[in-house]
Protein backbone atom coordinates (compact mmCIF):
# COMPACT_ATOMS: atom_id res chain seq x y z
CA UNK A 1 17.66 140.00 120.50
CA UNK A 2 21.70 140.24 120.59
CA UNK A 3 21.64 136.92 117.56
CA UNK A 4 19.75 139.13 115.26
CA UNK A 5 22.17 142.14 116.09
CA UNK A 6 25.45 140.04 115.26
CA UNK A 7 25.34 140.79 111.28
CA UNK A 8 25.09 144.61 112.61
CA UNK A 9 28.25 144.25 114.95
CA UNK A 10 30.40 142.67 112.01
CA UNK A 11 29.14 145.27 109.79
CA UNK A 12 29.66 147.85 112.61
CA UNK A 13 33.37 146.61 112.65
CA UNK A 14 34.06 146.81 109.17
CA UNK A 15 32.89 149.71 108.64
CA UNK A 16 34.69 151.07 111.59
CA UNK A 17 37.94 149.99 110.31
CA UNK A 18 37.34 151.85 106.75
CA UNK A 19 36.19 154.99 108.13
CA UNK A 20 39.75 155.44 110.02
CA UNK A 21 41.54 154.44 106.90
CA UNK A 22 39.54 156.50 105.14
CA UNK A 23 39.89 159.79 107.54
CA UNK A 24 44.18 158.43 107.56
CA UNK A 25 44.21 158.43 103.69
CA UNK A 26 42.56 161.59 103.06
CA UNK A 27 45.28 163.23 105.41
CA UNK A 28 48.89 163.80 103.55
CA UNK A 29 50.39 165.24 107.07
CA UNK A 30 48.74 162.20 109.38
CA UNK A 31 51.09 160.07 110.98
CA UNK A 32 50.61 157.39 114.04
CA UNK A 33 53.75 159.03 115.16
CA UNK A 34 52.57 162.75 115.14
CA UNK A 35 49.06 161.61 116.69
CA UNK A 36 50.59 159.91 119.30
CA UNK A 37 53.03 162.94 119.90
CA UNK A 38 50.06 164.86 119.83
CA UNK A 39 48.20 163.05 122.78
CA UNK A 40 51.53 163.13 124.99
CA UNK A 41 51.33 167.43 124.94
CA UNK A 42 47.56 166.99 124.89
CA UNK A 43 46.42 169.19 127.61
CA UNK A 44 45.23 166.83 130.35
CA UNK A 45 42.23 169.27 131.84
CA UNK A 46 40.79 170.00 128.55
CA UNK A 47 40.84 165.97 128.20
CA UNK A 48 38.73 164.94 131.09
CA UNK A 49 36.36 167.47 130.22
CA UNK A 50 36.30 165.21 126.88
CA UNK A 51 35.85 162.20 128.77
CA UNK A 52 32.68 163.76 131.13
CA UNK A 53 31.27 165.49 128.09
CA UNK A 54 31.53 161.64 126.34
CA UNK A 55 29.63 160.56 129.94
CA UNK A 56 26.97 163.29 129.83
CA UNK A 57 25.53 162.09 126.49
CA UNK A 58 25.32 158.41 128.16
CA UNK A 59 24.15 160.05 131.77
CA UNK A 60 21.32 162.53 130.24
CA UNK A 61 19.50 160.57 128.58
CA UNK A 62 19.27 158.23 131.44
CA UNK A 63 18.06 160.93 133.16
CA UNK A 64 15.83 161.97 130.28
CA UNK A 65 14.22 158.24 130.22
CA UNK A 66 14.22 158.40 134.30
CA UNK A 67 11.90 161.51 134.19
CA UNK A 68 9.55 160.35 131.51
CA UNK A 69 9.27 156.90 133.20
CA UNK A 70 8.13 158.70 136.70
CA UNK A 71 5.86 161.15 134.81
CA UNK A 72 4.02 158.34 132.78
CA UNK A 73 4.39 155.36 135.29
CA UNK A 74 4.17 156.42 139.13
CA UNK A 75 4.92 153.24 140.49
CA UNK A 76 8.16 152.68 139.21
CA UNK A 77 10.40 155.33 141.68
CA UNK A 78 13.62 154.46 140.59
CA UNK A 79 14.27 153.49 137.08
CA UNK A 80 17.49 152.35 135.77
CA UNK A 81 17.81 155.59 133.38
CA UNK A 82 21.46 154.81 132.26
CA UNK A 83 21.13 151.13 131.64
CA UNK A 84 18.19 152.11 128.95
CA UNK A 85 20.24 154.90 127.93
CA UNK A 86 23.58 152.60 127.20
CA UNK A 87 21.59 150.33 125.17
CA UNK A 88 19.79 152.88 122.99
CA UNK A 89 23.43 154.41 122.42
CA UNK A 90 25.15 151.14 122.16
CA UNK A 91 22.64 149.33 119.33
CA UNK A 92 21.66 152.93 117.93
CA UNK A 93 25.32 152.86 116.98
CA UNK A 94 25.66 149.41 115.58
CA UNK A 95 22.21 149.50 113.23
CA UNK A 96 21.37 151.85 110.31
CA UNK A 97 18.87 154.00 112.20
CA UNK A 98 19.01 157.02 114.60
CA UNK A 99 15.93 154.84 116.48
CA UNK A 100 18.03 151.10 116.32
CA UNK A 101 18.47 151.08 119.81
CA UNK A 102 14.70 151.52 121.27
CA UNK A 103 13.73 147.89 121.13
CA UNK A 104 16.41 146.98 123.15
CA UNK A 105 15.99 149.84 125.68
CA UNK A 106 12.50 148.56 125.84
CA UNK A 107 13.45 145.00 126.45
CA UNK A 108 15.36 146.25 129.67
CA UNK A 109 12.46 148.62 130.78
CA UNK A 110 9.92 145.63 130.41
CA UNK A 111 12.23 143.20 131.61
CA UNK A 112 11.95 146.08 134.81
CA UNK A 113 8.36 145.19 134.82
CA UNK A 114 7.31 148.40 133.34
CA UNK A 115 4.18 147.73 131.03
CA UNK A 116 3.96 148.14 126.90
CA UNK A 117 2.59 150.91 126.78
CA UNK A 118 4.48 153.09 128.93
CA UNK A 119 7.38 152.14 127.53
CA UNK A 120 6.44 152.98 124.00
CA UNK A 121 5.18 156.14 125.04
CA UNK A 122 8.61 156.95 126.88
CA UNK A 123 10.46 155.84 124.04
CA UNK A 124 7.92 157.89 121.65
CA UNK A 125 8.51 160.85 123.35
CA UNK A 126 12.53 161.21 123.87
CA UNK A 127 12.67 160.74 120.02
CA UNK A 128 10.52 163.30 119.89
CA UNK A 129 12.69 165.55 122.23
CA UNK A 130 15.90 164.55 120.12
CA UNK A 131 14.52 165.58 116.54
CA UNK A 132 13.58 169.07 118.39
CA UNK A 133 16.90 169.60 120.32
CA UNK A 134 18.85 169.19 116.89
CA UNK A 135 16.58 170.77 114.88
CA UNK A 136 16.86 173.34 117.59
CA UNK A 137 21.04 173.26 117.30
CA UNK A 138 20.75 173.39 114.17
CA UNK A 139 19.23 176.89 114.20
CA UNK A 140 21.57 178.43 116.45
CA UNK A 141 24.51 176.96 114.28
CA UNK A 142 22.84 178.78 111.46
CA UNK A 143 22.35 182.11 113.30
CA UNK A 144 25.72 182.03 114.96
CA UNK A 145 28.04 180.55 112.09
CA UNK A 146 25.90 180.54 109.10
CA UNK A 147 28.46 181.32 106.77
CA UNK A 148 30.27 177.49 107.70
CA UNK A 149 27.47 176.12 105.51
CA UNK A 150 29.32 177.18 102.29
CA UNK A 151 32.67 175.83 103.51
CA UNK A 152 31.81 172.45 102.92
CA UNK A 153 32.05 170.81 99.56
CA UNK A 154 28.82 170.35 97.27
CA UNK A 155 28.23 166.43 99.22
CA UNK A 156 28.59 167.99 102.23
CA UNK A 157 25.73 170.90 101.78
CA UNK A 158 23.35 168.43 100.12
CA UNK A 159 24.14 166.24 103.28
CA UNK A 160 23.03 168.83 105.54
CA UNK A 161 20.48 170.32 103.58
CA UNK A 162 18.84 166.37 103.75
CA UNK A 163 19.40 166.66 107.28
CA UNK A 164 17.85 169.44 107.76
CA UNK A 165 14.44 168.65 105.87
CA UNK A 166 14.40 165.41 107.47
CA UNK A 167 14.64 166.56 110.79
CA UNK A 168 11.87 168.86 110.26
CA UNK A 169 9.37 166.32 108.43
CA UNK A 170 10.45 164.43 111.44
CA UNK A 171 9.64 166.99 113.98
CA UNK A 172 6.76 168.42 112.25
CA UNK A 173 5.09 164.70 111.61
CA UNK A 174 5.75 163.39 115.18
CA UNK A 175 3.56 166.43 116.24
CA UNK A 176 0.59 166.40 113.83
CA UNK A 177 0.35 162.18 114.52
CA UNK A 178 0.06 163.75 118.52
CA UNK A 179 -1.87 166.61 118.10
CA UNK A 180 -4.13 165.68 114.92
CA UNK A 181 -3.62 162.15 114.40
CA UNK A 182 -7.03 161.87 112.31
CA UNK A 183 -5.84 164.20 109.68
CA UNK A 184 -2.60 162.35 109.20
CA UNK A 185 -4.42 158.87 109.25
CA UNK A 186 -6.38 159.74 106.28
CA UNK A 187 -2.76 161.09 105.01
CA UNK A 188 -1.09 158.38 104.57
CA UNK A 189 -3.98 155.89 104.10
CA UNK A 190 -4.46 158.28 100.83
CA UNK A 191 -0.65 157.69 99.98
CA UNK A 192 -0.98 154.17 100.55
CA UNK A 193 -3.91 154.03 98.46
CA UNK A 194 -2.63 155.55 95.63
CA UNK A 195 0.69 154.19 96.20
CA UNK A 196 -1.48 150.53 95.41
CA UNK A 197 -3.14 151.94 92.20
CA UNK A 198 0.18 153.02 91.06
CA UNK A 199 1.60 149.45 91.92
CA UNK A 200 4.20 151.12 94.10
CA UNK A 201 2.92 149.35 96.99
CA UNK A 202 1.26 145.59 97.56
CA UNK A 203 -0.98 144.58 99.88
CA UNK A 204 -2.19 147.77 100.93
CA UNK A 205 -4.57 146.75 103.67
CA UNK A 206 -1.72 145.18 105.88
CA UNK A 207 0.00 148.86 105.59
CA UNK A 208 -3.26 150.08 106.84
CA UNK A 209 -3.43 148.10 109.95
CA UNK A 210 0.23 148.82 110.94
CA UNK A 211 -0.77 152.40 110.71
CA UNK A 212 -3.96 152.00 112.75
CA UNK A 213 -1.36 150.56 115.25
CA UNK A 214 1.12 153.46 114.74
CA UNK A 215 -1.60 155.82 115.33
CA UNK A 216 -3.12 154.11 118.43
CA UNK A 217 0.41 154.53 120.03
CA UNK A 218 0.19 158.26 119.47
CA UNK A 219 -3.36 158.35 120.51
CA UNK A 220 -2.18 156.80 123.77
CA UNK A 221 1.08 158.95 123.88
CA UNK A 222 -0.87 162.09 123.50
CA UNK A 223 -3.41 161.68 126.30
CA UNK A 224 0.05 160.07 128.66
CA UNK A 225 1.83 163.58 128.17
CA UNK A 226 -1.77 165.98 128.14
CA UNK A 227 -0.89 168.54 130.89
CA UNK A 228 2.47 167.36 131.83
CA UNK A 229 4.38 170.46 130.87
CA UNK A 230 6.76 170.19 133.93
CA UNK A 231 7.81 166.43 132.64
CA UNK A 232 8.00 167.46 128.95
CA UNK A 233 10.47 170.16 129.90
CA UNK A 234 12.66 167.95 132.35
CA UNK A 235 13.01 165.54 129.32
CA UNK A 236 13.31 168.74 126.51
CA UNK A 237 16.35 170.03 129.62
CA UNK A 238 17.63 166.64 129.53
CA UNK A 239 17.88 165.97 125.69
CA UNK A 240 19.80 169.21 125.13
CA UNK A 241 22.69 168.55 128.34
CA UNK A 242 22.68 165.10 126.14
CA UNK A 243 23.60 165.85 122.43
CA UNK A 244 25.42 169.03 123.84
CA UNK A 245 27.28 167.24 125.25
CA UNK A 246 28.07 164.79 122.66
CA UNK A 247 28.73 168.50 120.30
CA UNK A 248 31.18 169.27 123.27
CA UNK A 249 33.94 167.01 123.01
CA UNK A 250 34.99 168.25 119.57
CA UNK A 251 35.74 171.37 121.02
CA UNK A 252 37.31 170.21 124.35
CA UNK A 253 39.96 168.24 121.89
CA UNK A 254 40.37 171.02 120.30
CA UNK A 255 41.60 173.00 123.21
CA UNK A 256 43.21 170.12 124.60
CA UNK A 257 45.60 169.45 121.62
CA UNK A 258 46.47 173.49 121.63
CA UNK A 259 43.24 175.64 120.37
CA UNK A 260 42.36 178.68 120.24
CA UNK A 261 39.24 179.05 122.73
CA UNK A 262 38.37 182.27 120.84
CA UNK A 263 37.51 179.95 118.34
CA UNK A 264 35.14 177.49 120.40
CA UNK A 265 31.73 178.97 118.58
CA UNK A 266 33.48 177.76 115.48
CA UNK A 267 34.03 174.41 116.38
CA UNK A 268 31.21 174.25 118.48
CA UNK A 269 28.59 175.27 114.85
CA UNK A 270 30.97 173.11 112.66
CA UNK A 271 30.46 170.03 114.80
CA UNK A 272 26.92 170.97 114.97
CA UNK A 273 26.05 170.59 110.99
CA UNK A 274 28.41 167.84 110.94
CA UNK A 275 25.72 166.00 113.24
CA UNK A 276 22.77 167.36 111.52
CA UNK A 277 24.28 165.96 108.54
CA UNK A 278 24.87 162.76 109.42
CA UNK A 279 21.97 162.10 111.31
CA UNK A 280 19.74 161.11 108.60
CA UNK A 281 22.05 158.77 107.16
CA UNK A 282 20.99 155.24 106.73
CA UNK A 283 24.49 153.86 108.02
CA UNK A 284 25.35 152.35 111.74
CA UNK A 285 26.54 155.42 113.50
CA UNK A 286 26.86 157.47 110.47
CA UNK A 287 30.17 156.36 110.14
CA UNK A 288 32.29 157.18 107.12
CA UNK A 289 29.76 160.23 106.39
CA UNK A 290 29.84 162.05 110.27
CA UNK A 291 34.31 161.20 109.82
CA UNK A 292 34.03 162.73 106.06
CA UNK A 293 32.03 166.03 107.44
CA UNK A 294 34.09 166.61 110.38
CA UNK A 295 37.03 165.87 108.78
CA UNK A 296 36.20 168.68 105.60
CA UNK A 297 34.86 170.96 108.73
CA UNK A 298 38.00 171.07 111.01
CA UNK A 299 40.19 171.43 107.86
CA UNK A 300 38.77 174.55 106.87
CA UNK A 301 39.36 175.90 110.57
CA UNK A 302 42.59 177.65 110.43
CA UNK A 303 44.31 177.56 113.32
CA UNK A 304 44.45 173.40 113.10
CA UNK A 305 47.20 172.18 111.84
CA UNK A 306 46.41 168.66 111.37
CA UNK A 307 42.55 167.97 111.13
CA UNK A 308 42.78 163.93 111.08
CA UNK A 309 44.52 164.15 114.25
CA UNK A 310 41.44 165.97 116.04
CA UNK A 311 39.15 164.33 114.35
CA UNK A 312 40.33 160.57 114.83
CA UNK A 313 40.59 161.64 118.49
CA UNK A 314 37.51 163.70 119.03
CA UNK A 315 35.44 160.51 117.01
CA UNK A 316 37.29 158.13 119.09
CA UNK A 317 36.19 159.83 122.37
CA UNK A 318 32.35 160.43 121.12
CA UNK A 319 31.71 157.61 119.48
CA UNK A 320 33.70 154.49 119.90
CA UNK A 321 34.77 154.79 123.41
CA UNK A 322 30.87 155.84 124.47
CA UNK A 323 30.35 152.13 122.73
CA UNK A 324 32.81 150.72 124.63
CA UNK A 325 31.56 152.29 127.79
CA UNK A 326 27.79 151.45 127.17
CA UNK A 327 28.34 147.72 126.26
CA UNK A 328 29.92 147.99 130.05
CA UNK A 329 26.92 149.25 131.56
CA UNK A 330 24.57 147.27 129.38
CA UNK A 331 27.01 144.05 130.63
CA UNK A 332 26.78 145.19 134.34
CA UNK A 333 22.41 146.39 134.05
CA UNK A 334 22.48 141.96 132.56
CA UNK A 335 24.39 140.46 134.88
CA UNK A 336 22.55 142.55 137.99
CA UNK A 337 19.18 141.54 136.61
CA UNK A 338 19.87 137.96 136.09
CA UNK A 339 21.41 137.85 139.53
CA UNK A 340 18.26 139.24 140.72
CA UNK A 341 15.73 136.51 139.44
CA UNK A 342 17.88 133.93 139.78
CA UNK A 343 17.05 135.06 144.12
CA UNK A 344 13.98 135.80 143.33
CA UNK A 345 13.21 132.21 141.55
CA UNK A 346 15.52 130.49 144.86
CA UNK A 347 13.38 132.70 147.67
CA UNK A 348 10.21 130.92 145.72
């Protein structure tokens, strides 16, 4: 699994490196100098809230996984939430989709011994509970700060207004393949279909069979969840504390390096279009698009002087530090395992 993911990780470096140039070109005031005479008057309290804001998005959706694991498979009581967390975040980060890191948060969860189809079902369902908490953001951003929309630049709004449709095909498709997965089977085996006639799409009966699959798993996924409100809230609870949190350390760098906290709604909407955004795009991490967003978004902010500044240190915090901290866990969760069956394997 990590061989296939190496192309990712160089790719995941380079464009690392250009996004920072980028976000240090676009800047006449930036400066190394000033940034770094910025973080020595940062305000330290405002800064570890930064740091356990970073830690929440890692630690709630371990919790999030944790809860649907117990609800859909009783006999695991203890499941290593935050190890399948870190490597969603970690390879989510590194691959050019918002879902890039389920396989390998299912390789650790079966490698735990918990079966195939609980684990897709877990999976199935916290990417369910994602699409609805930042569709849900997204609402509230609208209805708080609606008028931050037309601050961006023309890219920008088109950005966000594919983020927003896509998040609600998303939302709105997950549901009808739960709730009426019959209707959207003949759906797309229409599409498919005509897709073939049109010569848009060959061998059209292979496509059919990976959607008889596709549908099976929500099938099984709907009759897992049927009745368990409680557990579908926990995880719905859980997935909010999570990308709120990840939302949150914009604005705790913002008051950290001097901010006006009668501006924290601001900040707060701003960084949440900049995520709806950037979600949909097909890029590891959405970097270069999320740094362009925030970038145009803090800049239009008055009372901040120097926009790179916060947002080289707010992405730094949220993004590439959480990497650095997940590949730690993930590290730690490997090691621990292998230690584990190498006993087992000596005790038989």
């Amino acid at each position: 699994m990590v061989k296939k993911k190496i192309p990712w990780m160089i790719l995941f470096v380079i464009i690392a490196g250009l996004s920072i140039w980028a976000v240090v070109s676009q800047s006449s005031s930036f400066s190394f100098k000033a940034l770094i005479e910025s973080l020595k008057h940062a305000k330290v309290p405002w800064m570890i809230c930064a740091g356990i804001s970073m830690l929440g998005f890692i630690v709630f959706e371990g919790l999030a996984l944790s809860s649907l694991i117990k609800g859909v498979y009783k006999e695991k009581k203890h499941p290593d939430g935050i190890v399948y967390a870190a490597a969603d975040v970690y390879f989510s980060a590194i691959t050019p989709s918002a879902s890039g890191g389920q396989p390998a948060s299912a390789f650790f969860m079966m490698w735990d011994g918990i079966p195939t189809a609980e684990t897709t079902i877990v999976l199935l369902v916290n990417l369910i509970m994602y699409n609805v908490v930042l569709m849900l953001l997204g609402g509230i951003a609208f209805i708080i700060h609606g008028e931050i929309f037309y601050n961006f630049e023309l890219p920008g709004q088109i950005l966000i207004i594919i983020g927003v449709v896509v998040l609600v095909l998303l939302v709105v498709g997950f549901l009808m393949l739960i709730k009426k997965h019959n209707i959207m089977r003949s759906f797309f085996i229409l599409l498919i279909m005509l897709g073939y006639k049109l010569h848009i799409i060959k061998y059209p009966h292979r496509r059919i069979r990976k959607l008889e699959l596709t549908v099976a798993r929500y099938s099984e996924c709907a009759e897992a969840i049927s009745g368990k409100v409680g557990m579908l809230l926990q995880a719905f609870i859980y997935n909010f504390l999570q990308k709120l949190s990840q939302i949150l350390v914009t604005v705790f760098c913002y008051l950290a390096l001097g901010g006006n906290i009668h501006n924290f709604d601001e900040v707060l909407c701003s960084q949440i279009l900049v995520t709806v955004g950037s979600n949909s795009v097909p890029i590891p991490g959405s970097m270069g698009v999320a740094d362009y967003l925030l970038l145009h978004a803090l800049s239009e902010i008055k009372d901040i002087e120097n926009p790179a500044n916060l947002e080289l240190l707010s992405r730094g915090i949220s993004f590439y530090i959480c990497i650095v901290v997940s590949i730690i866990i993930l590290i730690c969760g490997y090691v621990s395992r292998r230690i584990k069956g190498s006993s087992k394997n000596k005790d038989n």
